[in-house]
Protein backbone atom coordinates (compact mmCIF):
# COMPACT_ATOMS: atom_id res chain seq x y z
CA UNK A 1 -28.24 60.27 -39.94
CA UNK A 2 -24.38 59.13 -39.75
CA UNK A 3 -24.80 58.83 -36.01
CA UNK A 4 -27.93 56.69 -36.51
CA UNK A 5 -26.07 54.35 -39.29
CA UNK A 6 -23.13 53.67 -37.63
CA UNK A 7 -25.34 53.22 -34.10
CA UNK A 8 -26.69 50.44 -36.66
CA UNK A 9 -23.91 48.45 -37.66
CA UNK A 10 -22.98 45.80 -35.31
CA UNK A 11 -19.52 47.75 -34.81
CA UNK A 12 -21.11 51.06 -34.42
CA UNK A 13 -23.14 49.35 -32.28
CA UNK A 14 -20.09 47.95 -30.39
CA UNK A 15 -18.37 50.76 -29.95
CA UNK A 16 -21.03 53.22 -28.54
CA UNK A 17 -21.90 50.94 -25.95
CA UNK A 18 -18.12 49.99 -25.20
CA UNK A 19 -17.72 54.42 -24.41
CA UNK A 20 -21.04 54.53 -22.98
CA UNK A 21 -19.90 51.26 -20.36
CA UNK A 22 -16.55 52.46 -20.11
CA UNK A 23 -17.60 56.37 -19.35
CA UNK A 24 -20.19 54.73 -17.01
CA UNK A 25 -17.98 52.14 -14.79
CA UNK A 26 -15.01 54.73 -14.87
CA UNK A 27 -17.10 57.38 -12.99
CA UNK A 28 -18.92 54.73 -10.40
CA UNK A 29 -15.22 53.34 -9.30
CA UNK A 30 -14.02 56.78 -8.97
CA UNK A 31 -17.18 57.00 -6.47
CA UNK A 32 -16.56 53.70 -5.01
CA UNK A 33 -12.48 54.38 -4.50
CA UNK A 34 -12.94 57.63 -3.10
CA UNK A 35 -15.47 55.81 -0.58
CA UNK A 36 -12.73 53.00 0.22
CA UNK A 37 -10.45 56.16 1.70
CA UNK A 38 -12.96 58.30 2.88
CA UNK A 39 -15.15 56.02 4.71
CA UNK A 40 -12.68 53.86 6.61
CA UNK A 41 -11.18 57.54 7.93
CA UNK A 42 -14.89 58.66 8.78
CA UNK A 43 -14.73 55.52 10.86
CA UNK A 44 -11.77 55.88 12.81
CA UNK A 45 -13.14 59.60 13.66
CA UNK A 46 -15.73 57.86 15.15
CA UNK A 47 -13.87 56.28 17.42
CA UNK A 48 -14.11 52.66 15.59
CA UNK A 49 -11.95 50.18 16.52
CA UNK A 50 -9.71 47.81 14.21
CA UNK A 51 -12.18 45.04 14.47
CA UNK A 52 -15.33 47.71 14.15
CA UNK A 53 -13.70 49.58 11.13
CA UNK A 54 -13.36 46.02 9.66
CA UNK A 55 -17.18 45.15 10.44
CA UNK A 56 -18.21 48.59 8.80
CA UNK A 57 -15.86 48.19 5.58
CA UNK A 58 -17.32 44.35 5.09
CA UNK A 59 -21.17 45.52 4.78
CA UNK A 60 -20.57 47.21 0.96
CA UNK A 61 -20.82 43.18 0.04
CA UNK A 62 -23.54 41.56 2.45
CA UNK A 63 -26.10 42.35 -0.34
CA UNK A 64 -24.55 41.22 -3.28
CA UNK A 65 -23.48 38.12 -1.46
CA UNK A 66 -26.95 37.17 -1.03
CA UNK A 67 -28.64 38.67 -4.16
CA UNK A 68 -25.50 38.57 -6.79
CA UNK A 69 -26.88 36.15 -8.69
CA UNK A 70 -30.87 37.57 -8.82
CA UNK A 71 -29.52 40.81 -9.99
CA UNK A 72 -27.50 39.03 -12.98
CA UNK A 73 -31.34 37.48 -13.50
CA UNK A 74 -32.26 40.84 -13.31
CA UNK A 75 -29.65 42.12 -16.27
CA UNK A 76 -31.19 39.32 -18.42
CA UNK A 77 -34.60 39.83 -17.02
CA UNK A 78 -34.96 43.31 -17.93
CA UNK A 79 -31.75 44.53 -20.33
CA UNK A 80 -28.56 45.92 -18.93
CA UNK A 81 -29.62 49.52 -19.72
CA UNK A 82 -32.01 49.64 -17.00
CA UNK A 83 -30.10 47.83 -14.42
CA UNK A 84 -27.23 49.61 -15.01
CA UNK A 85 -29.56 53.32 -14.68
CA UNK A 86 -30.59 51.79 -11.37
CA UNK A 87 -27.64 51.06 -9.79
CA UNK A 88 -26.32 54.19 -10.63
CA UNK A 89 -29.04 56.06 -8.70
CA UNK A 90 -28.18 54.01 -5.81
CA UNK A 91 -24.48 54.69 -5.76
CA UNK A 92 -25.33 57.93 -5.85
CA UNK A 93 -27.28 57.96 -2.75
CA UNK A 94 -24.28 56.08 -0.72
CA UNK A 95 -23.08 59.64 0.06
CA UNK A 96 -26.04 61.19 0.48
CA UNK A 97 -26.72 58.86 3.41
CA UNK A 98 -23.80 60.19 5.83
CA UNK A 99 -24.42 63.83 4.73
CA UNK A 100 -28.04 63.14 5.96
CA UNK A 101 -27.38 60.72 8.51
CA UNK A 102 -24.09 61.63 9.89
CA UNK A 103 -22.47 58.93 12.46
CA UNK A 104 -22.90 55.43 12.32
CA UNK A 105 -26.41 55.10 10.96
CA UNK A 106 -25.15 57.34 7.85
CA UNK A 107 -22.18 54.97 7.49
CA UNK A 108 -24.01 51.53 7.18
CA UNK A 109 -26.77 52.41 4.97
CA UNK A 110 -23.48 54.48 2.68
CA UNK A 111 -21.99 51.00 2.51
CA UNK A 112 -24.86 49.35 1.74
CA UNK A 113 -25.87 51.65 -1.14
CA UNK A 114 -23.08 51.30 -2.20
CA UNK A 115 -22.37 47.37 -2.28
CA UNK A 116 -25.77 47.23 -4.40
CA UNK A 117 -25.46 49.98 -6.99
CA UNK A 118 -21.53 49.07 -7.97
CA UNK A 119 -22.77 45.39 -8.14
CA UNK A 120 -25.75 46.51 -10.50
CA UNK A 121 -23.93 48.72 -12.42
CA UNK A 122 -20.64 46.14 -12.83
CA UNK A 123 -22.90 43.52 -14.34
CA UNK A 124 -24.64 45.14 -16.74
CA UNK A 125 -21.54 46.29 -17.82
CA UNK A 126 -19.70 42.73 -17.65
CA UNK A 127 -22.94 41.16 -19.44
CA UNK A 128 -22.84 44.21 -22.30
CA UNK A 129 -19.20 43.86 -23.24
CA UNK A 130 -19.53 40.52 -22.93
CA UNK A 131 -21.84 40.62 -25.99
CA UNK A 132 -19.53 42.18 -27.52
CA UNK A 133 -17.13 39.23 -29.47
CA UNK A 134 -15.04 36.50 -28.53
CA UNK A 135 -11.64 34.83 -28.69
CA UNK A 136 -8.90 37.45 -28.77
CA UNK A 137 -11.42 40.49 -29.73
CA UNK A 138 -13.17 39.91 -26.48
CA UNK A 139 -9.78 39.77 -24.87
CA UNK A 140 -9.85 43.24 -26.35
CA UNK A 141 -12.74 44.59 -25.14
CA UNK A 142 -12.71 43.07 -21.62
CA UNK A 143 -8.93 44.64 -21.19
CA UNK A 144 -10.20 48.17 -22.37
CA UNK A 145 -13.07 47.84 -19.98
CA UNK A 146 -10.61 46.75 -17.59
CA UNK A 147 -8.39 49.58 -18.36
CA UNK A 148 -11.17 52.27 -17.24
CA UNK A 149 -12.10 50.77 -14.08
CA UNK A 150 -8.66 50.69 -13.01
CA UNK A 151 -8.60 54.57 -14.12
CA UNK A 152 -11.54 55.27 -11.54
CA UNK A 153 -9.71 52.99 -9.27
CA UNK A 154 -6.69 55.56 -10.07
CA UNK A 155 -8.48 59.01 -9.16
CA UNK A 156 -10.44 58.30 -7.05
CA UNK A 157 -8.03 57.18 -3.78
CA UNK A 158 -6.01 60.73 -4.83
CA UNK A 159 -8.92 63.14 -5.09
CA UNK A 160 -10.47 61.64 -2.18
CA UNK A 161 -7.15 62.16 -0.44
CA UNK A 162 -6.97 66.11 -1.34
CA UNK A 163 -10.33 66.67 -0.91
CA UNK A 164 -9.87 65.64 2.59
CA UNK A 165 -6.50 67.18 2.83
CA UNK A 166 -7.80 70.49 1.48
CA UNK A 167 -11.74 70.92 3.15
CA UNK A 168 -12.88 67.79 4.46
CA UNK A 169 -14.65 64.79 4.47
CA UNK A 170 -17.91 66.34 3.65
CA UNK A 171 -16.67 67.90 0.55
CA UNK A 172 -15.29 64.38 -0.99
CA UNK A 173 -18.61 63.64 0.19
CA UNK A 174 -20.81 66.23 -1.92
CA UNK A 175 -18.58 65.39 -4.76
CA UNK A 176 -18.95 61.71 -5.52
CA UNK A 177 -22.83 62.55 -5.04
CA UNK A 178 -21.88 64.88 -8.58
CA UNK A 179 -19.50 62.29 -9.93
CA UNK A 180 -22.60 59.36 -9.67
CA UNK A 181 -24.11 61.79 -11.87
CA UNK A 182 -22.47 60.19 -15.16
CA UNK A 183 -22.84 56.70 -14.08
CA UNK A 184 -26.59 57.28 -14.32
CA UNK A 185 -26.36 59.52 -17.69
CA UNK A 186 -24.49 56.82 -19.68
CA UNK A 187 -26.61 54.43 -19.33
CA UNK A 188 -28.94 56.26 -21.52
CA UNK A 189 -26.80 56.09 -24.48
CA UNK A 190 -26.82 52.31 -24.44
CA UNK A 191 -27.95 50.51 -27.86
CA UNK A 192 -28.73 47.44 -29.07
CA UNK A 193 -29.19 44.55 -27.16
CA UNK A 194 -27.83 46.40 -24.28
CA UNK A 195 -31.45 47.70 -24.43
CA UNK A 196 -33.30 45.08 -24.51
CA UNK A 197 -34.24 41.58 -21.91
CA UNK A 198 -33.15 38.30 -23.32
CA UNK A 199 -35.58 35.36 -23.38
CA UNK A 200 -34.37 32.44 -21.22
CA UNK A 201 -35.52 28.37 -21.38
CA UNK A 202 -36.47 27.71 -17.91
CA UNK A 203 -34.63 27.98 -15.00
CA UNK A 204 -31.41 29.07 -16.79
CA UNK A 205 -30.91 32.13 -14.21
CA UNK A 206 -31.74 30.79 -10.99
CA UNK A 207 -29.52 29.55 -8.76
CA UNK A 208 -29.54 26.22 -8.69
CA UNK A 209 -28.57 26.58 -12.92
CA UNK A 210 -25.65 28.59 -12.24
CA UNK A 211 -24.59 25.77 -8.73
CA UNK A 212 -25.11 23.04 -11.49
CA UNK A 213 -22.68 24.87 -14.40
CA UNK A 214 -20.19 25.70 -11.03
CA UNK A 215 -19.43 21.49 -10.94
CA UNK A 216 -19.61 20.95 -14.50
CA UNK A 217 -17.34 23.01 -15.71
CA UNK A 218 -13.87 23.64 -15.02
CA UNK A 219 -13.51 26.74 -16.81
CA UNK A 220 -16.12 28.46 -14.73
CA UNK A 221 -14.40 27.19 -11.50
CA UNK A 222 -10.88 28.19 -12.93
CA UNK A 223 -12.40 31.86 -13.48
CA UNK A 224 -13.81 31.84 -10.01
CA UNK A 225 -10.71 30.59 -8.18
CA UNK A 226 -8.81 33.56 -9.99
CA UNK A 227 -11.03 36.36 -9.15
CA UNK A 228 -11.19 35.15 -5.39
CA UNK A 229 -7.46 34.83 -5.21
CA UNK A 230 -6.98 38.35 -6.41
CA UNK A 231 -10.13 40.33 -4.67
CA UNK A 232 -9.36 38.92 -1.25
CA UNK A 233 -5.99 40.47 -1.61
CA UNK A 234 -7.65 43.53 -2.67
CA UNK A 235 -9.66 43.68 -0.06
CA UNK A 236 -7.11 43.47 2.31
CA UNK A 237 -5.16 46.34 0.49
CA UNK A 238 -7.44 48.78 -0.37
CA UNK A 239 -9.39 48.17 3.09
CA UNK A 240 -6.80 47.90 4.94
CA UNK A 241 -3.63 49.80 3.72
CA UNK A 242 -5.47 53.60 4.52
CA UNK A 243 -5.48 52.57 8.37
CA UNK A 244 -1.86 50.77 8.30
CA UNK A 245 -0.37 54.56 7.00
CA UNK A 246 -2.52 56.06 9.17
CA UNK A 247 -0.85 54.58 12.36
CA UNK A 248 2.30 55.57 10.51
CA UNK A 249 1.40 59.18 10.48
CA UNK A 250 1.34 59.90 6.85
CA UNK A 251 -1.20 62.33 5.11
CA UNK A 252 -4.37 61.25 3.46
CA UNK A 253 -2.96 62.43 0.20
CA UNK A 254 -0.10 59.88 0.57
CA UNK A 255 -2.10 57.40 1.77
CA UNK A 256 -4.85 57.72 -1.98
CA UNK A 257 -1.47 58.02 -3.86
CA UNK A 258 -0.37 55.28 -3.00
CA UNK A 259 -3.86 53.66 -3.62
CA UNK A 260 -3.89 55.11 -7.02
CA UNK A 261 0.07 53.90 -7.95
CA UNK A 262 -1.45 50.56 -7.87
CA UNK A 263 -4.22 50.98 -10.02
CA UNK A 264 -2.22 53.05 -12.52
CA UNK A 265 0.07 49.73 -12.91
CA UNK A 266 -3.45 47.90 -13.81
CA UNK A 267 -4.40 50.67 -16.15
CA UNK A 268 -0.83 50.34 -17.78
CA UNK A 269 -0.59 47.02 -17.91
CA UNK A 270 -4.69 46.31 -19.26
CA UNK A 271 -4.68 47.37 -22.88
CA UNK A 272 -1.83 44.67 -23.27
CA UNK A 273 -3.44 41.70 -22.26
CA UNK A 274 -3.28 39.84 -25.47
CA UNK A 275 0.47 40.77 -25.71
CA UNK A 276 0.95 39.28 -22.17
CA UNK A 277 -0.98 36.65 -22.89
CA UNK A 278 1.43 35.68 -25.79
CA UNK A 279 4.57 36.78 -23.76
CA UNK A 280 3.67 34.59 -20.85
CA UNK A 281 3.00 31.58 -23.96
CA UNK A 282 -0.50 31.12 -23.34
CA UNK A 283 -3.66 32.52 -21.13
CA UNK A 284 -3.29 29.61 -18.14
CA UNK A 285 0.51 30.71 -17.16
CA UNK A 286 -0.43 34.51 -17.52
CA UNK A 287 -3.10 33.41 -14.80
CA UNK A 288 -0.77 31.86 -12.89
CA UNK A 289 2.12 34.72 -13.14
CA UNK A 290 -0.46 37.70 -12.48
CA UNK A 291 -1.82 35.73 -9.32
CA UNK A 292 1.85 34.85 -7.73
CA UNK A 293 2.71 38.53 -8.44
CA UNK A 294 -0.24 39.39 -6.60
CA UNK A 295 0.52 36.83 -3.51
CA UNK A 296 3.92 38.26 -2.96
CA UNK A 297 3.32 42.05 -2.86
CA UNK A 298 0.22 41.36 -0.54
CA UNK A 299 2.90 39.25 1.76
CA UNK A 300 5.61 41.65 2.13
CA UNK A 301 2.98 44.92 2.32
CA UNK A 302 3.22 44.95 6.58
CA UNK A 303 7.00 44.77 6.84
CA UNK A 304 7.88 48.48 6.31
CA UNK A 305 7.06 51.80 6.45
CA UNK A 306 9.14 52.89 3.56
CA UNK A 307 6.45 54.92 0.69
CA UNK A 308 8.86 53.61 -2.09
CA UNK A 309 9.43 50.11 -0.90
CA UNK A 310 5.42 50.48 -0.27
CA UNK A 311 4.96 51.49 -3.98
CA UNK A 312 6.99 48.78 -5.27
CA UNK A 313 4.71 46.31 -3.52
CA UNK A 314 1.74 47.81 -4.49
CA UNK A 315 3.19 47.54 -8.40
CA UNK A 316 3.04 44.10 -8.01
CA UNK A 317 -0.51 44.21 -6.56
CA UNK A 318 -1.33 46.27 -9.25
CA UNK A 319 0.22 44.42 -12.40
CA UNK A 320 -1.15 41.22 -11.29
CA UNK A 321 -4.66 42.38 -10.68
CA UNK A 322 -4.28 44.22 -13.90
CA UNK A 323 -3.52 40.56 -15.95
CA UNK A 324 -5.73 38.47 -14.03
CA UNK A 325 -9.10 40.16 -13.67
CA UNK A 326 -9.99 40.13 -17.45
CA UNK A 327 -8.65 36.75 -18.16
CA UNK A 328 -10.72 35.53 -15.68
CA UNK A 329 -13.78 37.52 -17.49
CA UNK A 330 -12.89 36.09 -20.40
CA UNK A 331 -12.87 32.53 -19.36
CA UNK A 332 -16.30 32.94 -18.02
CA UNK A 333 -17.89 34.35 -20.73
CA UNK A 334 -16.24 31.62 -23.02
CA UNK A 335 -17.71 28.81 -21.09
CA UNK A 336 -21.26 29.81 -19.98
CA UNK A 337 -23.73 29.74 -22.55
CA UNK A 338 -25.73 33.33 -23.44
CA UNK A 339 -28.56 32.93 -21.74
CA UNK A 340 -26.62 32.41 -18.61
CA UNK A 341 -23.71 34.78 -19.28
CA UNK A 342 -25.17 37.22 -16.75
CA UNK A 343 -26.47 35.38 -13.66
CA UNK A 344 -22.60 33.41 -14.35
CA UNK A 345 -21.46 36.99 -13.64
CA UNK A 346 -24.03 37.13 -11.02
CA UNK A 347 -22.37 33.81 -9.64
CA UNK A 348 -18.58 35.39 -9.48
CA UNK A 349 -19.56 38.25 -7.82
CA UNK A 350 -20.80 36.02 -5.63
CA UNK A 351 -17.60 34.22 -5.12
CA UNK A 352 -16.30 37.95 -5.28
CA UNK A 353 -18.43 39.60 -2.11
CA UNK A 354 -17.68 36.66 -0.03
CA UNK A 355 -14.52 36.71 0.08
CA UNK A 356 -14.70 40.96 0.25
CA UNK A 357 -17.00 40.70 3.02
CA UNK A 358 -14.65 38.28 4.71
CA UNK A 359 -11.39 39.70 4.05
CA UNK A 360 -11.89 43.10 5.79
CA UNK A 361 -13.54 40.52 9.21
CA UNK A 362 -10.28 38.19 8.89
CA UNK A 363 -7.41 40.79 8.18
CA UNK A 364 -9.06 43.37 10.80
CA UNK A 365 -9.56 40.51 13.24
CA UNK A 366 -5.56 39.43 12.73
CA UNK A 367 -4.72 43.20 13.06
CA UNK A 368 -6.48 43.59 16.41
CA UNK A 369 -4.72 40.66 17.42
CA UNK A 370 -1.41 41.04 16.80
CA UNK A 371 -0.65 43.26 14.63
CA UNK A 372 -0.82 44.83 10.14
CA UNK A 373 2.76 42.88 9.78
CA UNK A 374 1.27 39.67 10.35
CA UNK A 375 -2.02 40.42 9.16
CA UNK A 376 -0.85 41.20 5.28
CA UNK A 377 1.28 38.19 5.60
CA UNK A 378 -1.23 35.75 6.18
CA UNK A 379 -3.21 37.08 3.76
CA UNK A 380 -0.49 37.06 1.45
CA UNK A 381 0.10 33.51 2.03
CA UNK A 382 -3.30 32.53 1.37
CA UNK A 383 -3.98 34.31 -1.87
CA UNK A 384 -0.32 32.40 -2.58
CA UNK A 385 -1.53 28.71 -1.60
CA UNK A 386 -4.35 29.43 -4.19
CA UNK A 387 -2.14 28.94 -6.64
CA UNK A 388 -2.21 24.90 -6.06
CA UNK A 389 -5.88 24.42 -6.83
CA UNK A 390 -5.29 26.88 -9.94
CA UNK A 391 -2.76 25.27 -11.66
CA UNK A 392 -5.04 22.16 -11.18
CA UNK A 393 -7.66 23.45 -12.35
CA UNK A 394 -5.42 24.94 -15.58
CA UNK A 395 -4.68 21.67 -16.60
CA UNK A 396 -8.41 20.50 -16.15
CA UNK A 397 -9.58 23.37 -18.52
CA UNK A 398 -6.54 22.48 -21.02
CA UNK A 399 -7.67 19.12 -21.37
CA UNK A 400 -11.56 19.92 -21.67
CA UNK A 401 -10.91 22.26 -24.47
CA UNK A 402 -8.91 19.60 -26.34
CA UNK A 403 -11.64 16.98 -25.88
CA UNK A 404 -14.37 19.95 -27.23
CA UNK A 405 -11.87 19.74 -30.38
C-alpha cells in the first residue's frame, strides 16, 4: 500500500521512473560502450582497413538518421514505456547477431541493432525525465540522468577490455546479451505518464513540425549546435581512439581504461551542473566553456603516445561532454512545447547520428590518408570553430527570452 501511495504522488511518481530510466539507460550504454571497443577490434581481426573499420563503426547511426524523428512520434504515439521495452530487445540482439553470424554479415546487422534500440531506448528516456520539472529541478534531473549514462559509458570500455584480455571477444559478447537484460526489465516499472501515449493537434510530430520549430527558434538551434559540437568529437574519440592505441601496442584493457577515465570525469562532473552553471555565471558561458574544453582535448589527442598525457586529454573530453550534454537537454525541453518534446528529441538525435555517422567516414578517411595526428586535429579544430555560430546563437536565445519577459 506505501509503495502504491507514494507510486501516486507526483514525486513518488518522479522518482520511480527517474531509477527505473536511470537503471535502464545505465545498463544499455554499458552494452553500447562495450560494443564501441569490442566491435572496432572484431573489425581489425577481420582484416578491415582504416577506411573499412570507419564504414563499419558509422552504420550504428544510418537508421536513426533517417527514422530519429518517427521514433520520437513513436514515444508520443504509443508512451515511452513501450518504446523504451522495444528498443531494449533490440539492443539485446546486436550481440546475438555476430555470435550467430560471425564475420562481416554478423557485424553490420550488430551495428544496426544496435543504432536502433539505443536510439529507442534514449528517447523514451529523454522524453520521461523530461516530464519530469523544469527550470533548475529539471537541471537536476537531466544531470542525474546524465550522471548514469556516463557510468555505463564508464564500465563498459573497461569490462569490455578484460573480458577480451581475459577469454575473448565472444565472452564480452555473451555478456552484454545478459547485461540488455535490465534495459528491457526496467521498463516495466515505469508509471505514470511514462505509461501512457499523449494526444497530439495535427501534425505536431511529423517532420516538417519539428523543420518549422528548427528556424523559429533559437533555443532549439542553440541546443542542436551544442550536441553536434560535442558528439562529433565523441565520435572521433570513442571510434577512433581504440585503433590509434592499438597501432601503439597497448592492451585492450588500457585502451577501455582510458575510455572509461573520460566518462568517469562526466560522471563526476554531472550531478554539479547547477553549481557549474552558477560558477561559470550563467547556462550560455557554461555552454561555451564545456564545448572549448571539449575542442582542445580532441585537438591535441594524436600528438603523443604518452597514457597520462592521453588521460589528461581525455579529462577535458570528458568534463566538457559532462557540462554540455544536459544543458543542451535542458534548453530543448524548455523551448519545444509538450506535445512536441519527443519528436524535438527525435530531431537532435537527428542532428546527433549525422554527424556520428559522418565522423567515423571523415576522421577514418583523414587517418588513411595521412595519418591519427592530423586526423584528431582537424577534428579538433572543427568542433573548436563551432564555437562562433554558438556564441551567436547565445546571444540570440538571451535576447528572445528577454522579449518572452
Amino acid at each position: 500500500m506505501a509503495e502504491q501511495c507514494c507510486a501516486s504522488s507526483p514525486f513518488g511518481e518522479a522518482r520511480r521512473n527517474m531509477i527505473a530510466i536511470c537503471t535502464g539507460l545505465c545498463a544499455a550504454l554499458v552494452v553500447q560502450t562495450m560494443l564501441l571497443v569490442t566491435i572496432p577490434l572484431y573489425a581489425l581481426s577481420l582484416g578491415a582497413s582504416p577506411a573499412m573499420t570507419g564504414a563499419i563503426l558509422s552504420l550504428p547511426y544510418l537508421l536513426p538518421l533517417l527514422f530519429a524523428i518517427a521514433m520520437g512520434g513513436a514515444v508520443t504515439r504509443f508512451g515511452a514505456r513501450n518504446v523504451l521495452i522495444l528498443g531494449a530487445a533490440g539492443l539485446g540482439l546486436s550481440p546475438t547477431a555476430v555470435l550467430i553470424a560471425p564475420g562481416y554479415l554478423g557485424v553490420v546487422l550488430a551495428q544496426l541493432l544496435s543504432g536502433l534500440g539505443h536510439t529507442l531506448m534514449v528517447l523514451a528516456a529523454q522524453s520521461t525525465v523530461a516530464s519530469l520539472g523544469s527550470g533548475r529541478s529539471l537541471e537536476k534531473y537531466f544531470g542525474w540522468y546524465a550522471m548514469f549514462v556516463s557510468v555505463g559509458q564508464l564500465v563498459g570500455p573497461v569490462l569490455a577490455g578484460w573480458l577480451i584480455d581475459f577469454s575473448g571477444m565472444d565472452l564480452s559478447f555473451r555478456v552484454m546479451i545478459v547485461l540488455s537484460l535490465t534495459g528491457f526489465v526496467s521498463g516495466f516499472f515505469l508509471v505514470g505518464g511514462a505509461r501512457r501515449a499523449q494526444k497530439t493537434e495535427g501534425e505536431a510530430i511529423f517532420d516538417s513540425a519539428q523543420i518549422r520549430l528548427l528556424i523559429s527558434n533559437s533555443g532549439i538551434q542553440l541546443s542542436l549546435a551544442v550536441t553536434v559540437a560535442v558528439v562529433f568529437a565523441l565520435g572521433a574519440v570513442t571510434n577512433f581512439l581504440p585503433v590509434y592505441l592499438e597501432n601503439l601496442e597497448l592492451p585492450a584493457t588500457t585502451i577501455g581504461a582510458l575510455l572509461s577515465f573520460r566518462a568517469l570525469c562526466s560522471v563526476v562532473v554531472r550531478p554539479f551542473t547547477p553549481l557549474i552553471v552558477d560558477l561559470a555565471r550563467g547556462r550560455p558561458r557554461a555552454m561555451i566553456l564545456s564545448v572549448a574544453g571539449v575542442g582542445v582535448g580532441l585537438m591535441f589527442t594524436g600528438m603523443t603516445s604518452s597514457v597520462f598525457l592521453l588521460g589528461g586529454l581525455m579529462a577535458l573530453v570528458g568534463l566538457g561532454c559532462g557540462v554540455s550534454q544536459p544543458l543542451s537537454m535542458v534548453v530543448l525541453a524548455e523551448n519545444a512545447p509538450r506535445a512536441q518534446r519527443a519528436s524535438a528529441f527525435g530531431l537532435r538525435l537527428t542532428a546527433n547520428r549525422s554527424v556520428q555517422f559522418l565522423a567515423p567516414l571523415v576522421v577514418g578517411f583523414l587517418a588513411g590518408h595521412t595519418n591519427f595526428s592530423v586526423a584528431f586535429l582537424v577534428a579538433g579544430v572543427v568542433v573548436s570553430a563551432s564555437l562562433i555560430a554558438i556564441t551567436r546563437l547565445v546571444r540570440e536565445e538571451g535576447a528572445a527570452q528577454r522579449g518572452r519577459r
